[in-house]
N, C-alpha and C. Protein backbone atom coordinates (compact mmCIF):
# COMPACT_ATOMS: atom_id res chain seq x y z
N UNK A 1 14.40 -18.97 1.37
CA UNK A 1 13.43 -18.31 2.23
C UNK A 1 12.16 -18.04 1.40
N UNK A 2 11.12 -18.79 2.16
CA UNK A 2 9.98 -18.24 1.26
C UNK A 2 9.17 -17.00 1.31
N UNK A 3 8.98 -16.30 0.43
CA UNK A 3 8.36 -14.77 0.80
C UNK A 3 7.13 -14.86 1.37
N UNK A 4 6.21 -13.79 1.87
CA UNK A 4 5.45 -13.54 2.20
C UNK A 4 4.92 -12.41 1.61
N UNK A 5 3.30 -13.07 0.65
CA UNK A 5 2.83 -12.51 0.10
C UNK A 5 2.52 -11.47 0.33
N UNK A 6 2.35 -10.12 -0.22
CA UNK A 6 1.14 -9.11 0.72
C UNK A 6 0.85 -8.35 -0.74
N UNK A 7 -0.28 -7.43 -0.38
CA UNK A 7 -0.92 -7.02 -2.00
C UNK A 7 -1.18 -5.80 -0.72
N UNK A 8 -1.06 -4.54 -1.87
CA UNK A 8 -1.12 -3.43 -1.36
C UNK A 8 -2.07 -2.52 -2.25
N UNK A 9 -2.91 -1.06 -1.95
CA UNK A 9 -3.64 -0.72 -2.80
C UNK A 9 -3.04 0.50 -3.09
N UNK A 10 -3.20 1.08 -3.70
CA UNK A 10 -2.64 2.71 -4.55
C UNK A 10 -3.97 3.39 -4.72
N UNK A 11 -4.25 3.68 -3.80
CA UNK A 11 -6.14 4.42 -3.62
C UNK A 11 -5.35 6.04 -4.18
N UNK A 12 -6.19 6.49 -5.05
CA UNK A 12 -5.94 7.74 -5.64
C UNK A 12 -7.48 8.68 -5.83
N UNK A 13 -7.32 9.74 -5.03
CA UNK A 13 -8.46 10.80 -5.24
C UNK A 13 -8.22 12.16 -5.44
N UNK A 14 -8.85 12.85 -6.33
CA UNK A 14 -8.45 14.16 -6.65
C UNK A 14 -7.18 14.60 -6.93
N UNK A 15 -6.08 13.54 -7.28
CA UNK A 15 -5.18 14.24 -7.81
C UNK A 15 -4.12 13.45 -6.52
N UNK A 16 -4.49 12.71 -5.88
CA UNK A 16 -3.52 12.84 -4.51
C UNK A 16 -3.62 11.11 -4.00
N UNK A 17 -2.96 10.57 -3.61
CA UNK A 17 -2.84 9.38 -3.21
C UNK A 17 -2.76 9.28 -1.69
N UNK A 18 -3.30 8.03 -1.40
CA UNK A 18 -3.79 7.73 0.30
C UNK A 18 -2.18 6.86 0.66
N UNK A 19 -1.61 7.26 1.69
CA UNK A 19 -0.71 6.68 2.48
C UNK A 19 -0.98 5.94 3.81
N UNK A 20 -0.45 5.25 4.16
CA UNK A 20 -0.55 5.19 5.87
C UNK A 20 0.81 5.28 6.39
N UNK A 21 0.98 4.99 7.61
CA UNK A 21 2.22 4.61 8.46
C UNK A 21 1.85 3.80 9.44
N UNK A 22 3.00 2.83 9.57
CA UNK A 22 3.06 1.67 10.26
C UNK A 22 3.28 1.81 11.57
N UNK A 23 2.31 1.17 12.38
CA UNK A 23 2.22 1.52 13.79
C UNK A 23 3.67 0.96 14.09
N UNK A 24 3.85 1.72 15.30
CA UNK A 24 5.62 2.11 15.67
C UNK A 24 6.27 0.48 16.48
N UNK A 25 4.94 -0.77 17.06
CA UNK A 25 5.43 -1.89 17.76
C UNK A 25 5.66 -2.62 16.44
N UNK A 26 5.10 -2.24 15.20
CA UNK A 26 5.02 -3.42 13.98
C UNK A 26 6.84 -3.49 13.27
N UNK A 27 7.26 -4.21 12.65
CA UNK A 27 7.88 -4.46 11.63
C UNK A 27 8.10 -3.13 11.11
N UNK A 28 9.35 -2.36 10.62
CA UNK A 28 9.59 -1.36 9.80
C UNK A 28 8.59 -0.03 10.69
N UNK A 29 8.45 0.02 11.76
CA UNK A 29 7.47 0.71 12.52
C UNK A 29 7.68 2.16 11.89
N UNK A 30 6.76 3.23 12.14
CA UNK A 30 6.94 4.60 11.91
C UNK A 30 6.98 4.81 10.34
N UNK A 31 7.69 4.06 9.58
CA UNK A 31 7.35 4.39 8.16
C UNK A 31 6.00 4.67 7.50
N UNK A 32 6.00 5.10 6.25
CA UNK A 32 5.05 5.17 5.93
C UNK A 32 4.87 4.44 4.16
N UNK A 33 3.57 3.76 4.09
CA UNK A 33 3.55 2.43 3.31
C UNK A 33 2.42 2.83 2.29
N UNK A 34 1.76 2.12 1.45
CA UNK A 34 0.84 1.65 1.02
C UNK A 34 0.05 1.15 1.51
N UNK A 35 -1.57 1.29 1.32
CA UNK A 35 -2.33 0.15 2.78
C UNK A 35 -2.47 -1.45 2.02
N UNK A 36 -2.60 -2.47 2.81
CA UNK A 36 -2.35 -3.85 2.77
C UNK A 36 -2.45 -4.55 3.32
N UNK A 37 -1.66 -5.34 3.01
CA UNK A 37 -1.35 -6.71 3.87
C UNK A 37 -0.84 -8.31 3.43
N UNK A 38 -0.68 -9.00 4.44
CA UNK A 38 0.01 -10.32 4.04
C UNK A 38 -1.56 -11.16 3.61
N UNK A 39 -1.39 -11.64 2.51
CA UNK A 39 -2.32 -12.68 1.94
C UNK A 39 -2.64 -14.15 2.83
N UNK A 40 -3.69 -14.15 2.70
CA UNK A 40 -3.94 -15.99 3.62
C UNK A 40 -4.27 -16.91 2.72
N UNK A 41 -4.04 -17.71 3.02
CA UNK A 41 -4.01 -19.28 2.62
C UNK A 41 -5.48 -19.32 1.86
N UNK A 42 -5.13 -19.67 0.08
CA UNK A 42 -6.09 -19.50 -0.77
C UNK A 42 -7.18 -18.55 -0.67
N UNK A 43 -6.12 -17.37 -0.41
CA UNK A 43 -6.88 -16.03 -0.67
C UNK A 43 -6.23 -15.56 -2.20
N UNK A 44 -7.30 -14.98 -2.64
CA UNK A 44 -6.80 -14.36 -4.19
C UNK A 44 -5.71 -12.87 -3.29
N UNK A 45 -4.96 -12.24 -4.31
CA UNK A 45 -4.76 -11.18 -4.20
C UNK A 45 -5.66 -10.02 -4.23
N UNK A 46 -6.71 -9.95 -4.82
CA UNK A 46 -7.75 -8.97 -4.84
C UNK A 46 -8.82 -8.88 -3.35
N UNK A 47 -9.15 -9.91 -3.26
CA UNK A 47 -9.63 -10.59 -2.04
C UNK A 47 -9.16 -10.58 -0.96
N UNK A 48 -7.57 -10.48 -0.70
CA UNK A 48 -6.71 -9.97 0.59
C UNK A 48 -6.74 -8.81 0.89
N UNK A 49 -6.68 -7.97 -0.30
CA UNK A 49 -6.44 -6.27 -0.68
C UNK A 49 -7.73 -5.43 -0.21
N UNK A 50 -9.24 -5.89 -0.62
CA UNK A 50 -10.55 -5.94 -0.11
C UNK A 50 -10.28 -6.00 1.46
N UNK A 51 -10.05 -7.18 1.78
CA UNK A 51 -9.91 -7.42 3.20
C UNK A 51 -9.68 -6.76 3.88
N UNK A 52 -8.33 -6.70 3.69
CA UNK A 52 -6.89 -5.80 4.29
C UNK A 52 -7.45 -4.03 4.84
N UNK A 53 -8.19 -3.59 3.39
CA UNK A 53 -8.36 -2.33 3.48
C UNK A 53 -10.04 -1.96 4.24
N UNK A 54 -10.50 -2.84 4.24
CA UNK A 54 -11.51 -2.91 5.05
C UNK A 54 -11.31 -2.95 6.62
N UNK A 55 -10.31 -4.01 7.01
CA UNK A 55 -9.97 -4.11 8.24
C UNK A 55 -8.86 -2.64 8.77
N UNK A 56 -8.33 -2.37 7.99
CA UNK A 56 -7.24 -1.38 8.54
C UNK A 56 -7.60 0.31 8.29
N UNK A 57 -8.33 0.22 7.16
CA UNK A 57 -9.34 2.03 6.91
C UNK A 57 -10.32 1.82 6.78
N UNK A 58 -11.46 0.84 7.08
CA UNK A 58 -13.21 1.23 7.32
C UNK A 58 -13.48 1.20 5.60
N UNK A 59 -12.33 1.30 5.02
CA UNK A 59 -12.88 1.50 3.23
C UNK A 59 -13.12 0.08 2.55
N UNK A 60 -14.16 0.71 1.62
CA UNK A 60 -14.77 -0.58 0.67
C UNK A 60 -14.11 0.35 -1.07
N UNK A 61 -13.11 -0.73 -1.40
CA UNK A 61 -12.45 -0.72 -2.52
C UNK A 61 -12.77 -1.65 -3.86
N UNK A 62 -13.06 -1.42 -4.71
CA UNK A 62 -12.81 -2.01 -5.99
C UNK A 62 -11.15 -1.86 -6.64
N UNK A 63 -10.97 -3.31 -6.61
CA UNK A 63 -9.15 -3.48 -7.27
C UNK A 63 -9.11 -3.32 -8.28
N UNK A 64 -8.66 -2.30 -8.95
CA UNK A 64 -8.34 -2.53 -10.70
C UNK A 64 -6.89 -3.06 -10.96
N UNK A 65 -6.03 -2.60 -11.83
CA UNK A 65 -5.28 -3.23 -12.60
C UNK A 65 -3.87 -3.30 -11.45
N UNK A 66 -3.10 -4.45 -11.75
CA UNK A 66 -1.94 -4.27 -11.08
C UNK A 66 -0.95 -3.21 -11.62
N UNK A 67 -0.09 -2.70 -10.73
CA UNK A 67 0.73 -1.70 -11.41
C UNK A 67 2.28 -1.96 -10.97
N UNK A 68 2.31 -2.69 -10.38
CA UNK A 68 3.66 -3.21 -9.68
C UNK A 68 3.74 -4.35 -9.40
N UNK A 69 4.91 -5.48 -9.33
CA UNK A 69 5.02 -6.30 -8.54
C UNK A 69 6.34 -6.50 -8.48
N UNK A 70 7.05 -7.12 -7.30
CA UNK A 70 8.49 -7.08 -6.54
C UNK A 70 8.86 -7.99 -5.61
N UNK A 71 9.90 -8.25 -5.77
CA UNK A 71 10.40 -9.41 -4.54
C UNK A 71 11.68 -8.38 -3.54
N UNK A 72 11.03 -8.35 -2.35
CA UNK A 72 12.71 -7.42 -1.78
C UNK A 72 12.88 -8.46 -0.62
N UNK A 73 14.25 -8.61 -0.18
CA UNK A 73 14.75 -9.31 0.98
C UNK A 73 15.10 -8.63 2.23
N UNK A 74 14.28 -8.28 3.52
CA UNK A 74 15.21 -8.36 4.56
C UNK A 74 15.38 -9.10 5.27
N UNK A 75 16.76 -8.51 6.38
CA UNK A 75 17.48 -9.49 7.19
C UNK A 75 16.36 -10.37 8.10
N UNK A 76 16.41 -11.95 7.53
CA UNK A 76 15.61 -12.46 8.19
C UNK A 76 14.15 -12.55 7.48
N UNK A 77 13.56 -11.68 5.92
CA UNK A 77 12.18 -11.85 5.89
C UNK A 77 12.68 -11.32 4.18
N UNK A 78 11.65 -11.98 3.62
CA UNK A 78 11.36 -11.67 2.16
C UNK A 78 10.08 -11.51 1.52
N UNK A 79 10.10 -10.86 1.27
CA UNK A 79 8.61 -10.15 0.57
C UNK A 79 8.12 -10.08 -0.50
N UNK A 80 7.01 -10.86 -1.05
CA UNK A 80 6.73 -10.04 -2.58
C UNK A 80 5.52 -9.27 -2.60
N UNK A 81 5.70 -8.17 -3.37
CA UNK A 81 4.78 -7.48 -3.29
C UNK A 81 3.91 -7.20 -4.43
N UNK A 82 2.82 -6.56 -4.64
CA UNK A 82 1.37 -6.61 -5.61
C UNK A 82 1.19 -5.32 -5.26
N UNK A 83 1.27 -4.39 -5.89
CA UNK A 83 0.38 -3.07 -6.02
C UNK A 83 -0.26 -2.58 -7.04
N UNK A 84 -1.70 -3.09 -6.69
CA UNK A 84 -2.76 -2.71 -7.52
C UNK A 84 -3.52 -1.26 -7.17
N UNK A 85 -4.20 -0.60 -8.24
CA UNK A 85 -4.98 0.75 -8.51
C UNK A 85 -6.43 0.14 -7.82
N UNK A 86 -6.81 1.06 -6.98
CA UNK A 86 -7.92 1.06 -6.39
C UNK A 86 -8.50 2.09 -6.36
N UNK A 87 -10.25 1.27 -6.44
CA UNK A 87 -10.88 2.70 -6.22
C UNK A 87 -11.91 2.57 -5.25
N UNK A 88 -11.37 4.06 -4.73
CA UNK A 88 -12.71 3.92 -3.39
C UNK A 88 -13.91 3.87 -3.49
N UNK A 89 -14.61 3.08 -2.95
CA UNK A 89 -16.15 2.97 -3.77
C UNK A 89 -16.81 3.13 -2.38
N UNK A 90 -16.66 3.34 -0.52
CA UNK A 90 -17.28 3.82 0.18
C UNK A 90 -16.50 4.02 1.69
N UNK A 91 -16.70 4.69 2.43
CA UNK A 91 -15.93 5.05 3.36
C UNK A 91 -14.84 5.83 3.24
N UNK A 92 -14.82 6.53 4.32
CA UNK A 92 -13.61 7.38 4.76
C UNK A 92 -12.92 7.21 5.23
N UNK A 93 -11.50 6.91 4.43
CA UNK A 93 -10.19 5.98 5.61
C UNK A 93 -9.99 6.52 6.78
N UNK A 94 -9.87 6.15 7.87
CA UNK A 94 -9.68 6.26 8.93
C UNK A 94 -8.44 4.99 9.69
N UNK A 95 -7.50 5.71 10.42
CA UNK A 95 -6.39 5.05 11.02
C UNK A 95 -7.15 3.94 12.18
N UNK A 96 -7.56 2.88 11.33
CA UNK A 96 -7.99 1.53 12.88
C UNK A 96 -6.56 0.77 12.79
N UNK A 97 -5.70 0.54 11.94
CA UNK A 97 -5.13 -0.56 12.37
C UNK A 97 -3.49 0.34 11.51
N UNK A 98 -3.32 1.24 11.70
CA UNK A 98 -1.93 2.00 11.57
C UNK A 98 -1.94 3.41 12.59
N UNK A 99 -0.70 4.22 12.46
CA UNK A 99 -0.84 5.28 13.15
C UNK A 99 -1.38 6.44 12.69
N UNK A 100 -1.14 6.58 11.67
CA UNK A 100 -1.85 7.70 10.79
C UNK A 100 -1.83 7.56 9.19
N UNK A 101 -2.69 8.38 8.72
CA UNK A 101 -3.32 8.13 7.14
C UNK A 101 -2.74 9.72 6.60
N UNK A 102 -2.45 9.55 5.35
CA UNK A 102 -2.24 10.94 4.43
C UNK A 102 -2.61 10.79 2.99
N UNK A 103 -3.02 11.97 2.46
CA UNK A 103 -3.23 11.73 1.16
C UNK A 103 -2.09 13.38 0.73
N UNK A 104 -1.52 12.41 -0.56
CA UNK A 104 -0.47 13.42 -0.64
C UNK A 104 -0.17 13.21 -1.90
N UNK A 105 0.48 14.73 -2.84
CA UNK A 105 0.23 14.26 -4.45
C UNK A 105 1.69 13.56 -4.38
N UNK A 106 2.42 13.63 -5.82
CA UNK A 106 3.65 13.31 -6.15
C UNK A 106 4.94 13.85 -5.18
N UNK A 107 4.54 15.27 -5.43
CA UNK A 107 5.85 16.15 -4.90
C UNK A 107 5.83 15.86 -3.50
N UNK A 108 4.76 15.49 -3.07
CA UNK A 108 5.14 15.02 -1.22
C UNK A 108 5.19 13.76 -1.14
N UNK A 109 5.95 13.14 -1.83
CA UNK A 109 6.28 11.50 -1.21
C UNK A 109 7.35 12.16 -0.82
N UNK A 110 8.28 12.61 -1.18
CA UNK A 110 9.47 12.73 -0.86
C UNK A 110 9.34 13.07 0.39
N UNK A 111 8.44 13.82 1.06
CA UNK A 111 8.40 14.23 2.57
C UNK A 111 8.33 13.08 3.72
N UNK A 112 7.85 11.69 3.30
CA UNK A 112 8.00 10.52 3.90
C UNK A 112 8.51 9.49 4.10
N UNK A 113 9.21 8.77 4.70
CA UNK A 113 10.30 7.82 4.79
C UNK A 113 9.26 6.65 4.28
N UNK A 114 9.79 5.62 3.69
CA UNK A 114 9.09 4.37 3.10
C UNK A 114 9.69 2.80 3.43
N UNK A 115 9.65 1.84 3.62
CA UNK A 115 10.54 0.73 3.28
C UNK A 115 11.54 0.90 2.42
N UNK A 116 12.59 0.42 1.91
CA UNK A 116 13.35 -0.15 1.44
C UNK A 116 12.09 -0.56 -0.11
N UNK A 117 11.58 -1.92 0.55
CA UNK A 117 11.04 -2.32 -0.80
C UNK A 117 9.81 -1.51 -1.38
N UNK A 118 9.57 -0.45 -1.14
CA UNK A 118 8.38 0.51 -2.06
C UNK A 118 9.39 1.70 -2.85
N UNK A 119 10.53 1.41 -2.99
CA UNK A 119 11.52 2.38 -4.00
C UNK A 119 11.39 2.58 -5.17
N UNK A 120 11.55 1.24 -5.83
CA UNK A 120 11.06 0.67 -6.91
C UNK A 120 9.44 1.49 -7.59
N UNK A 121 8.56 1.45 -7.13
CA UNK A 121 7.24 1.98 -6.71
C UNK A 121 6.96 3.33 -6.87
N UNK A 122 7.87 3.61 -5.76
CA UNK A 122 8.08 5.22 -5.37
C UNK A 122 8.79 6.21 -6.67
N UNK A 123 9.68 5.57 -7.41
CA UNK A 123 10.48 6.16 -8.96
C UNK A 123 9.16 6.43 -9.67
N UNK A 124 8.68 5.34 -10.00
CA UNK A 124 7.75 4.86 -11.41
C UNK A 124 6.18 5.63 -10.56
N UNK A 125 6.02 5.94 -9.69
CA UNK A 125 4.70 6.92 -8.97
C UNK A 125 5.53 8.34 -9.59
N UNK A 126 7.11 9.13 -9.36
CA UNK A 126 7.20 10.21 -9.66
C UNK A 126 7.67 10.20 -10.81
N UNK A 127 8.23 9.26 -11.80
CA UNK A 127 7.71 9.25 -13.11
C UNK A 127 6.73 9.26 -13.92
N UNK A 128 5.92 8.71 -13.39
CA UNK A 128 4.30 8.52 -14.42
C UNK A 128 3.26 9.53 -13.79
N UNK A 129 3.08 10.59 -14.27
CA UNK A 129 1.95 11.77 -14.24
C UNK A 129 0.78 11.02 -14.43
N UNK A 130 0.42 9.87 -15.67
CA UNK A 130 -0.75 9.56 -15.71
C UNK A 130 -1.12 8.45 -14.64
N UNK A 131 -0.62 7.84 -13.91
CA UNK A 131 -0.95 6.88 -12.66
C UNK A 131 -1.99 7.89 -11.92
N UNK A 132 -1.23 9.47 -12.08
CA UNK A 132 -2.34 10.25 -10.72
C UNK A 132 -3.71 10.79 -11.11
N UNK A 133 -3.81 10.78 -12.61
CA UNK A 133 -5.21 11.43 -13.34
C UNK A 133 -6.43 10.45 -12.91
């Protein structure tokens, strides 16, 4: 099965990181994710991630360094994933293309249900203090 790319951003301000949740008709509906998306055909990863977060929060991002990457399988779909450090460089996310947006430090991930494949992610975010400085 071949995966399907998607690159996700880790937007961090004041101490607190930007979430979304996945509109409830999509795939994994109601959870709540990283913002993103599936990559297109000879799109860079940085360049999807730009895209992605433009089309789905109104925000204009600069990608810095990757901080993750992962292959997870579900029934029927396989995924690899890219989570790079971003920084917001204009706009105010706003929910156009999910159900709702949060910015929330460490101690409140735990308050949100996630995929399966952002676990991995989710450890090494409440392990590493310096990811949030």
């Amino acid at each position: 099965m071949q995966p399907i790319d998607v690159s996700a951003g880790l937007v961090f301000r004041d101490g607190k990181l930007l979430i979304t949740q996945r509109r409830s008709q999509d795939h994994l509906g109601g959870l709540w994710e990283f913002p993103g998306g599936k990559r297109e055909h000879g799109e860079s990863d940085e360049a999807c991630l730009r895209r992605e977060l433009r089309e789905e929060l109104g925000i204009e991002v600069e990608v810095k360094e990757l901080i993750e990457s992962l292959q997870h399988d579900y029934p029927g779909k396989s995924v690899a994933l890219k989570f790079f450090r971003c920084q917001l460089l204009q706009g105010e996310p706003s929910a156009l293309a999910c159900d709702s947006i949060a910015w929330v430090n460490s101690a409140q991930l735990s308050n949100f249900d996630f995929p399966e494949a952002d676990q991995r992610l989710l450890d090494k975010l409440r392990a590493q203090s310096d990811l949030w400085a």
